[in-house]
Protein backbone atom coordinates (compact mmCIF):
# COMPACT_ATOMS: atom_id res chain seq x y z
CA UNK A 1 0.00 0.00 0.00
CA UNK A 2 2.21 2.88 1.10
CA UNK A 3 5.00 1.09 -0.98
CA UNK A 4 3.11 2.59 -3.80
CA UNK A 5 4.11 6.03 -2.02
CA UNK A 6 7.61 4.98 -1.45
CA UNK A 7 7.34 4.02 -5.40
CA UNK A 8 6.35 7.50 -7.08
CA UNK A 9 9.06 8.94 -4.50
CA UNK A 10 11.27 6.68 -6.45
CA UNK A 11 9.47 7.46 -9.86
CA UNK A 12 10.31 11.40 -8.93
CA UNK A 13 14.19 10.19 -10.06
CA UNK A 14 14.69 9.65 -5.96
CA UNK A 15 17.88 7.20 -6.50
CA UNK A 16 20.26 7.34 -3.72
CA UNK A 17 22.08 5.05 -1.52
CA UNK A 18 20.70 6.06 2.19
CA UNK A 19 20.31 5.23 5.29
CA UNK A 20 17.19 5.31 7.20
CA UNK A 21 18.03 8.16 8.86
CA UNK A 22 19.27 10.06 5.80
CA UNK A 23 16.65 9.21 3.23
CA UNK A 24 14.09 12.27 3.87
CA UNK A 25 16.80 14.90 3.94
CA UNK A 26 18.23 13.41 0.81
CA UNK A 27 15.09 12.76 -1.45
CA UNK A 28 13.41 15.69 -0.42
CA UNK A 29 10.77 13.82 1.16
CA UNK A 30 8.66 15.29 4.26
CA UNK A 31 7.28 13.11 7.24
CA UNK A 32 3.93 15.83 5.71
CA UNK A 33 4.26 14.55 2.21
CA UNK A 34 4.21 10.58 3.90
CA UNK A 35 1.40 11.93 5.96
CA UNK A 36 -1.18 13.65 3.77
CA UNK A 37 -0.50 10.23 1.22
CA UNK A 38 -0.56 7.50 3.87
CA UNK A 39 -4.41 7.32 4.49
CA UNK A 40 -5.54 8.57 0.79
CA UNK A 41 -3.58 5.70 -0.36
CA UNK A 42 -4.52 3.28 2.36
CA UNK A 43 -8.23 3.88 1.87
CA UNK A 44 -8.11 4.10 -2.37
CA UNK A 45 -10.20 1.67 -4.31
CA UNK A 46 -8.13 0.40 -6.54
CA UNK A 47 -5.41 3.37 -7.89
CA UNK A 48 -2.64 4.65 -6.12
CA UNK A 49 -1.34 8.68 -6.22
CA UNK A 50 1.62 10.23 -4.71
CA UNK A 51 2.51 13.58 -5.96
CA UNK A 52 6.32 15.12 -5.92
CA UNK A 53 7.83 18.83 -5.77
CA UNK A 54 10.01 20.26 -7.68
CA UNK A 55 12.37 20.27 -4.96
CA UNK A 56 12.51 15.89 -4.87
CA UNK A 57 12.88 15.67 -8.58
CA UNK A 58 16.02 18.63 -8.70
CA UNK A 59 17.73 16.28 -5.34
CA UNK A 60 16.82 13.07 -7.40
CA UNK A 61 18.93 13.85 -10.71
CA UNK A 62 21.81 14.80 -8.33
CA UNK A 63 22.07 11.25 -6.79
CA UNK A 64 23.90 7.86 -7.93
CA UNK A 65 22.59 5.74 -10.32
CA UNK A 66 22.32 2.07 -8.89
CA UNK A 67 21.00 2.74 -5.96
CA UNK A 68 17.08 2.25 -6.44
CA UNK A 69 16.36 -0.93 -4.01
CA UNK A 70 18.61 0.96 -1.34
CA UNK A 71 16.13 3.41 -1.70
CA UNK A 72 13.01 2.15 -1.92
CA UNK A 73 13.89 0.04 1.24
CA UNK A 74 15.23 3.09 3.11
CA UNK A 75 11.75 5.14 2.42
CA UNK A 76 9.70 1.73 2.68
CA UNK A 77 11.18 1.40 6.44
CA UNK A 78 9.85 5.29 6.97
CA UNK A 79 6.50 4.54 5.83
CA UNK A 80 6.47 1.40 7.85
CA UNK A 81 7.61 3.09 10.92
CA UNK A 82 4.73 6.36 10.20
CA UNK A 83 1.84 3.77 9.75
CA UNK A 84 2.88 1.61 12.33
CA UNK A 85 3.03 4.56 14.84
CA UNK A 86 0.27 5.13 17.27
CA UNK A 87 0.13 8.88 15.25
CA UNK A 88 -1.07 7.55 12.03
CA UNK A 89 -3.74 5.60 13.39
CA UNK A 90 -5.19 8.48 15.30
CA UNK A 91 -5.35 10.33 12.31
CA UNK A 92 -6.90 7.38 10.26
CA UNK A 93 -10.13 7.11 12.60
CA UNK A 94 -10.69 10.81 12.37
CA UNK A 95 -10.50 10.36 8.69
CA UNK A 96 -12.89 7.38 9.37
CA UNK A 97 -15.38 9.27 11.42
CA UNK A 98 -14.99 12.27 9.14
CA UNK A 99 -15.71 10.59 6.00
CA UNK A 100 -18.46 8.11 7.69
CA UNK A 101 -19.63 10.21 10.43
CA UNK A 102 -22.14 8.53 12.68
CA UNK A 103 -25.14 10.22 14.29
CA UNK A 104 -26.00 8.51 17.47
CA UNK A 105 -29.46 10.12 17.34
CA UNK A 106 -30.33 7.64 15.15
CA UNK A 107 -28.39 4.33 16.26
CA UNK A 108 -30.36 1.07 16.32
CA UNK A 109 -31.06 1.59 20.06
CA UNK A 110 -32.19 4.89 19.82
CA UNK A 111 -34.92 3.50 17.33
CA UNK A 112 -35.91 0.59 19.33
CA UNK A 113 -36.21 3.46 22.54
CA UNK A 114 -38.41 5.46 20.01
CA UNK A 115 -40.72 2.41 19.32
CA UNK A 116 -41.14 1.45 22.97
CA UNK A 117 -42.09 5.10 23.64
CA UNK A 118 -44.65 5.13 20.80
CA UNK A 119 -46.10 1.37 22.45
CA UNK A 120 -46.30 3.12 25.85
CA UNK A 121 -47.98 6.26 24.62
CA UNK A 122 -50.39 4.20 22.76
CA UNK A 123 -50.97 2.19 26.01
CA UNK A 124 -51.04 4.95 28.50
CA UNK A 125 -53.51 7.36 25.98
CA UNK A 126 -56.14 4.64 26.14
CA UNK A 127 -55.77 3.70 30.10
CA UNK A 128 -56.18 7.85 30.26
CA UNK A 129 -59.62 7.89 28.15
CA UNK A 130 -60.92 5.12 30.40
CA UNK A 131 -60.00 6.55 33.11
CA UNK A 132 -61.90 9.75 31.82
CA UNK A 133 -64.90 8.28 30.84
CA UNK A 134 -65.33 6.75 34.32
CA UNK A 135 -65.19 10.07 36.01
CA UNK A 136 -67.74 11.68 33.72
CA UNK A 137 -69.84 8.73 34.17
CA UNK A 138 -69.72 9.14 38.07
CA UNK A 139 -70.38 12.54 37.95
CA UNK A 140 -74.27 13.79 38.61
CA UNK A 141 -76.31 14.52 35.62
CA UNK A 142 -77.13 18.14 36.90
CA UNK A 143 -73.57 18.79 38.54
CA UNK A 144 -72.22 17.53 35.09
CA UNK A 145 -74.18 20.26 33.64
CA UNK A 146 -73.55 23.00 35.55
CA UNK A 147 -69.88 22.10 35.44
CA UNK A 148 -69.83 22.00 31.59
CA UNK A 149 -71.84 25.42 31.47
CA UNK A 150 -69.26 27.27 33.24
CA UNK A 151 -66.14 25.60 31.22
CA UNK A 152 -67.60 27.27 27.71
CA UNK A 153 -67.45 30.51 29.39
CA UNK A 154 -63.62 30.20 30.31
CA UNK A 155 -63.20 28.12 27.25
CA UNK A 156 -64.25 30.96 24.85
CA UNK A 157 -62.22 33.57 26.56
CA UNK A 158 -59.39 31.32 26.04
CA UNK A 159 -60.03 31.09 22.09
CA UNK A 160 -57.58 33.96 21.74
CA UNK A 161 -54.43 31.98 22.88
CA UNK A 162 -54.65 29.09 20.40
CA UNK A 163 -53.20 29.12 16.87
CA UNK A 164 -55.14 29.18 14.00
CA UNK A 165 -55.97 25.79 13.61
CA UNK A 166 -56.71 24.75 17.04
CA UNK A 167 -58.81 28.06 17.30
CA UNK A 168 -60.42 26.83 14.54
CA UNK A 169 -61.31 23.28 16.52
CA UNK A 170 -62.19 24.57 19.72
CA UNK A 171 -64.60 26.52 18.27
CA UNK A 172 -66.33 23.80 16.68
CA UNK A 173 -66.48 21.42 19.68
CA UNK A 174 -67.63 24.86 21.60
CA UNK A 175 -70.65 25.08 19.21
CA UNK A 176 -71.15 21.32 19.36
CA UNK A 177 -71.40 21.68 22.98
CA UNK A 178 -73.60 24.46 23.22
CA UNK A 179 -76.15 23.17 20.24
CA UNK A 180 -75.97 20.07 22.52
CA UNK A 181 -77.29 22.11 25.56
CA UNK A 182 -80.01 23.32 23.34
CA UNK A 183 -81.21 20.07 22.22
CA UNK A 184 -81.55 18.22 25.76
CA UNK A 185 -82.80 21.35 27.50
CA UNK A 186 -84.25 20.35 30.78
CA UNK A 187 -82.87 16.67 30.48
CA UNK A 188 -79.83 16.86 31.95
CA UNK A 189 -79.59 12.83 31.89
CA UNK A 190 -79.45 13.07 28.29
CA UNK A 191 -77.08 15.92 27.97
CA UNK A 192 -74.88 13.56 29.99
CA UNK A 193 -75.01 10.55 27.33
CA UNK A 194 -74.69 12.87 24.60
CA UNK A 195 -71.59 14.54 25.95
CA UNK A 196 -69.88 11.66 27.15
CA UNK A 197 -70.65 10.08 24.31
CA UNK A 198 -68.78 13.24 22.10
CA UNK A 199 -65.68 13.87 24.52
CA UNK A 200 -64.87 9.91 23.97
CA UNK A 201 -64.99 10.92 20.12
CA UNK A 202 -62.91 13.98 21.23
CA UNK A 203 -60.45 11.75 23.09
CA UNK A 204 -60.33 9.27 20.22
CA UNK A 205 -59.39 11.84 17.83
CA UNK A 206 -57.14 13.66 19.93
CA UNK A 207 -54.94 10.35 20.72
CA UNK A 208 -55.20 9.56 17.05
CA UNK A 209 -53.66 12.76 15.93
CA UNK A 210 -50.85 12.02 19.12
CA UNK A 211 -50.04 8.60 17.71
CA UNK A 212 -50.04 10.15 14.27
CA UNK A 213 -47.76 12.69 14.85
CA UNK A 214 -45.56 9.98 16.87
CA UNK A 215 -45.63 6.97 14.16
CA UNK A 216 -44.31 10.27 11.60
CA UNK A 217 -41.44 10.91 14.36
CA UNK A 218 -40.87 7.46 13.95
CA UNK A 219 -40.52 6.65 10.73
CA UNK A 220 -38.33 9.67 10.24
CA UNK A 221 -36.03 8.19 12.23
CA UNK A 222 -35.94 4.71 10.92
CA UNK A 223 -34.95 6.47 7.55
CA UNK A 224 -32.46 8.42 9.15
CA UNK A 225 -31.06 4.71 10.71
CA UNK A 226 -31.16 3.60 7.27
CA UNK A 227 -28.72 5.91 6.34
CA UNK A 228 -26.98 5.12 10.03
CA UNK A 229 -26.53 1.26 9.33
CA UNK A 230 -25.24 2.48 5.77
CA UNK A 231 -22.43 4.45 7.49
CA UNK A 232 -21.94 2.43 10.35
CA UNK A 233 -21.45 -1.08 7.91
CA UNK A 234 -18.53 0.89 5.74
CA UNK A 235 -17.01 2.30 9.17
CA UNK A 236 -17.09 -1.22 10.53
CA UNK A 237 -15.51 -2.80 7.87
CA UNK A 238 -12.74 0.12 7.68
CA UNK A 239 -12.25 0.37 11.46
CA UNK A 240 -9.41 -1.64 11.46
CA UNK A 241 -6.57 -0.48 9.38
CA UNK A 242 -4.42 -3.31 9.01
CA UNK A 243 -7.15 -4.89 7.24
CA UNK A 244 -7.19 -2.42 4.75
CA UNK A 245 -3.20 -2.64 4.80
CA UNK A 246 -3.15 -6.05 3.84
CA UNK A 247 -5.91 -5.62 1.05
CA UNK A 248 -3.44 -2.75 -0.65
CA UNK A 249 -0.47 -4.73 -0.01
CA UNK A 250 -2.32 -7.64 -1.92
CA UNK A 251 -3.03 -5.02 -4.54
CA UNK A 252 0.23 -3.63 -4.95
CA UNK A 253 1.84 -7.03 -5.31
CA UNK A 254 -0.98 -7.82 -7.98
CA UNK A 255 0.25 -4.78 -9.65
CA UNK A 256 4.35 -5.44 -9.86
CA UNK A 257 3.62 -8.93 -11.38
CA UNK A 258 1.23 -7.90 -13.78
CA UNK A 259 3.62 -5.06 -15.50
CA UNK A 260 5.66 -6.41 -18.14
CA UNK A 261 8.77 -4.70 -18.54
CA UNK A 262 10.00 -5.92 -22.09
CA UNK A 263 7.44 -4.36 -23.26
CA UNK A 264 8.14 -2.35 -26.32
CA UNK A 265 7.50 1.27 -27.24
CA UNK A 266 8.72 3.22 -30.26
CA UNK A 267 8.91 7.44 -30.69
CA UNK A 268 5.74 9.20 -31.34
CA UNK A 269 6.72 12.98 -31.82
CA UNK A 270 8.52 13.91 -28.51
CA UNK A 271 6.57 11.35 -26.65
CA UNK A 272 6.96 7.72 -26.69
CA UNK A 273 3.74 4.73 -26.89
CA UNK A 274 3.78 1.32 -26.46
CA UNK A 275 4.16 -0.41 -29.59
CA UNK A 276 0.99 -2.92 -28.32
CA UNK A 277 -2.10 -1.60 -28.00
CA UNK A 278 -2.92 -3.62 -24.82
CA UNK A 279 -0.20 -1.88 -22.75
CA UNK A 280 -1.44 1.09 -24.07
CA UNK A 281 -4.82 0.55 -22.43
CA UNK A 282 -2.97 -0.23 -19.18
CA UNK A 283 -4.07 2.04 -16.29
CA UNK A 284 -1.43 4.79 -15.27
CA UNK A 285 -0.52 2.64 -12.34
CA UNK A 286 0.84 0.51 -14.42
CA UNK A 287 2.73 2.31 -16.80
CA UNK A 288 3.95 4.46 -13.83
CA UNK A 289 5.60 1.14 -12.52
CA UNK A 290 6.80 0.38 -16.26
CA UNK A 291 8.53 3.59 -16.02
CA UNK A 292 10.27 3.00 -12.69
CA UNK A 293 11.78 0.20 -14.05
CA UNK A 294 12.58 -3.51 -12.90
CA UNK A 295 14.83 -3.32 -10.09
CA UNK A 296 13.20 -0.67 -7.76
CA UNK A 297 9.55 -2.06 -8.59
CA UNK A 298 10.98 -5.66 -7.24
CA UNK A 299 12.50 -4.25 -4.33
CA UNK A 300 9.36 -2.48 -3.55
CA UNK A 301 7.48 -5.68 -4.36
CA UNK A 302 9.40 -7.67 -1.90
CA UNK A 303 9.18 -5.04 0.54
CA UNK A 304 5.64 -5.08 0.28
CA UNK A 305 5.65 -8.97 0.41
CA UNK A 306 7.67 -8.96 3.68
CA UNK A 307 5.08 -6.31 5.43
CA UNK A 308 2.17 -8.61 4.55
CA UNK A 309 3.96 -11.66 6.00
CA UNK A 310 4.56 -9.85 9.37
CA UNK A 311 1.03 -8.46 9.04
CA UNK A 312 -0.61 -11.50 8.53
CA UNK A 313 1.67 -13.60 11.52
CA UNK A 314 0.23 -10.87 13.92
CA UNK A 315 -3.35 -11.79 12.87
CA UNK A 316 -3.25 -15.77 13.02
């Protein structure tokens, strides 16, 4: 994976005969330039990028020829040592929570809290309209009556308070109320049926609209924990790095033995082609290896080889 970086450091002309110690000094290379490349290259589909200054390429053409694996090995140790280092990994999950960023809002306990609440409300708003009904039912026909008569007054005076809408309903069930008192004049028995009868539709509708309102919340949030499971399934399977590593590792190692370095290419102006039109359709991976030449891609190759073996003995 990151011996891709350590490649196009290479490909920049970066041939040189270091030690560990000496290699960034002497290529040009900043612990930065590792950094800002280790976890775009680490979490890449399939294509790998590193990008070199001016500065690398003019200390490249000033070093001996010959040196390439001493290279790549010196900068593949670096790399190694940054990605291994508690520092990289740091930065890698706040890549990870930056570029899948979870909302706990909407986890899958969250949801299953928000269903239980909607169960209990439905529960508790019918044990509440029982529990209504049975204390209009108690109450005395006349004292019923005489209680509803001086509700309307307060009721109406309150009209002014509600929004539009509810203004709108209260004002209906006012006028029910009061053509009600009309209509069973002097039978306050059946004023008492009547209106317990229409504050259980009241209640009905009332907890309807409640559970409504609720179920909406509801499935809100399950589509929000859609999108939740989405992010949490590609942070899962990203959490841990060295996963990852291996998979670009593999990928890298795919790539070095699939370039062909006998290939031919001929002049074509002041550029040169492959003379075969499949290497021409190769993808710039490829023919950025092709470039680099034999020697340094197979000591990058087996460098890469080597980090997967130690990789994969840690995880058995």
């Amino acid at each position: 994976m990151k011996k891709v970086l350590l490649l196009a450091l290479i490909g920049s002309g970066c041939w040189l005969a270091a030690r560990p110690t000496d290699v960034l000094t002497q290529t040009g290379v900043t612990l930065e330039a590792i950094r800002q490349h280790a976890v775009t290259n680490l979490t890449e589909d399939h294509s790998f990028s590193f990008t070199s200054t001016v500065t690398m390429r003019k200390l490249a053409r000033r070093l001996p020829k010959g040196s390439q694996a001493t290279v790549v090995r010196s900068l593949g140790r670096v790399v190694r040592s940054y990605v291994e280092a508690e520092t990289f990994e740091n930065e890698y999950v706040t890549w990870l929570r930056t570029k899948y960023p979870l909302d706990e809002t909407y986890s899958d306990e969250q949801i299953a809290r928000l269903e239980a609440h909607v169960s209990q409300l439905a529960t508790q708003a019918g044990q509440q309209q029982s529990a209504e009904q049975r204390k209009l039912a108690e109450l005395d026909a006349a004292t019923l009556l005489k209680t509803v008569r001086g509700q309307l007054q307060q009721q109406e005076q309150d009209l002014a308070k509600l929004t539009a809408s509810d203004r709108a309903r209260k004002t209906m069930e006012i006028g029910k109320i009061k053509r009600m008192l009309v209509a069973t004049e002097g039978r306050p028995d059946e004023f008492k049926k009547q209106y317990v009868a229409f504050q259980t539709q009241l209640s009905r509708q009332q907890i309807a609209r409640t559970l409504a309102d609720e179920q909406q919340l509801l499935a809100d949030a399950k589509e929000h924990n859609r999108v939740y499971r989405t992010q949490k399934e590609a942070f899962t399977a990203r959490e841990n790095h060295q996963v990852l590593l291996k998979k670009r590792l593999r990928e890298f190692i795919a790539l070095c033995d699939d370039v062909t370095f006998d290939a031919r290419v001929s002049a074509r102006g002041r550029t040169q082609e492959f003379v075969e039109d499949r290497y021409r359709r190769k993808s710039p991976d490829w023919k950025f290896l092709y470039r680099l030449g034999r020697e340094p891609v197979q000591e990058a190759r087996a460098f890469a080889q080597e980090w997967l073996a130690d990789l994969q003995k840690v995880s058995a």
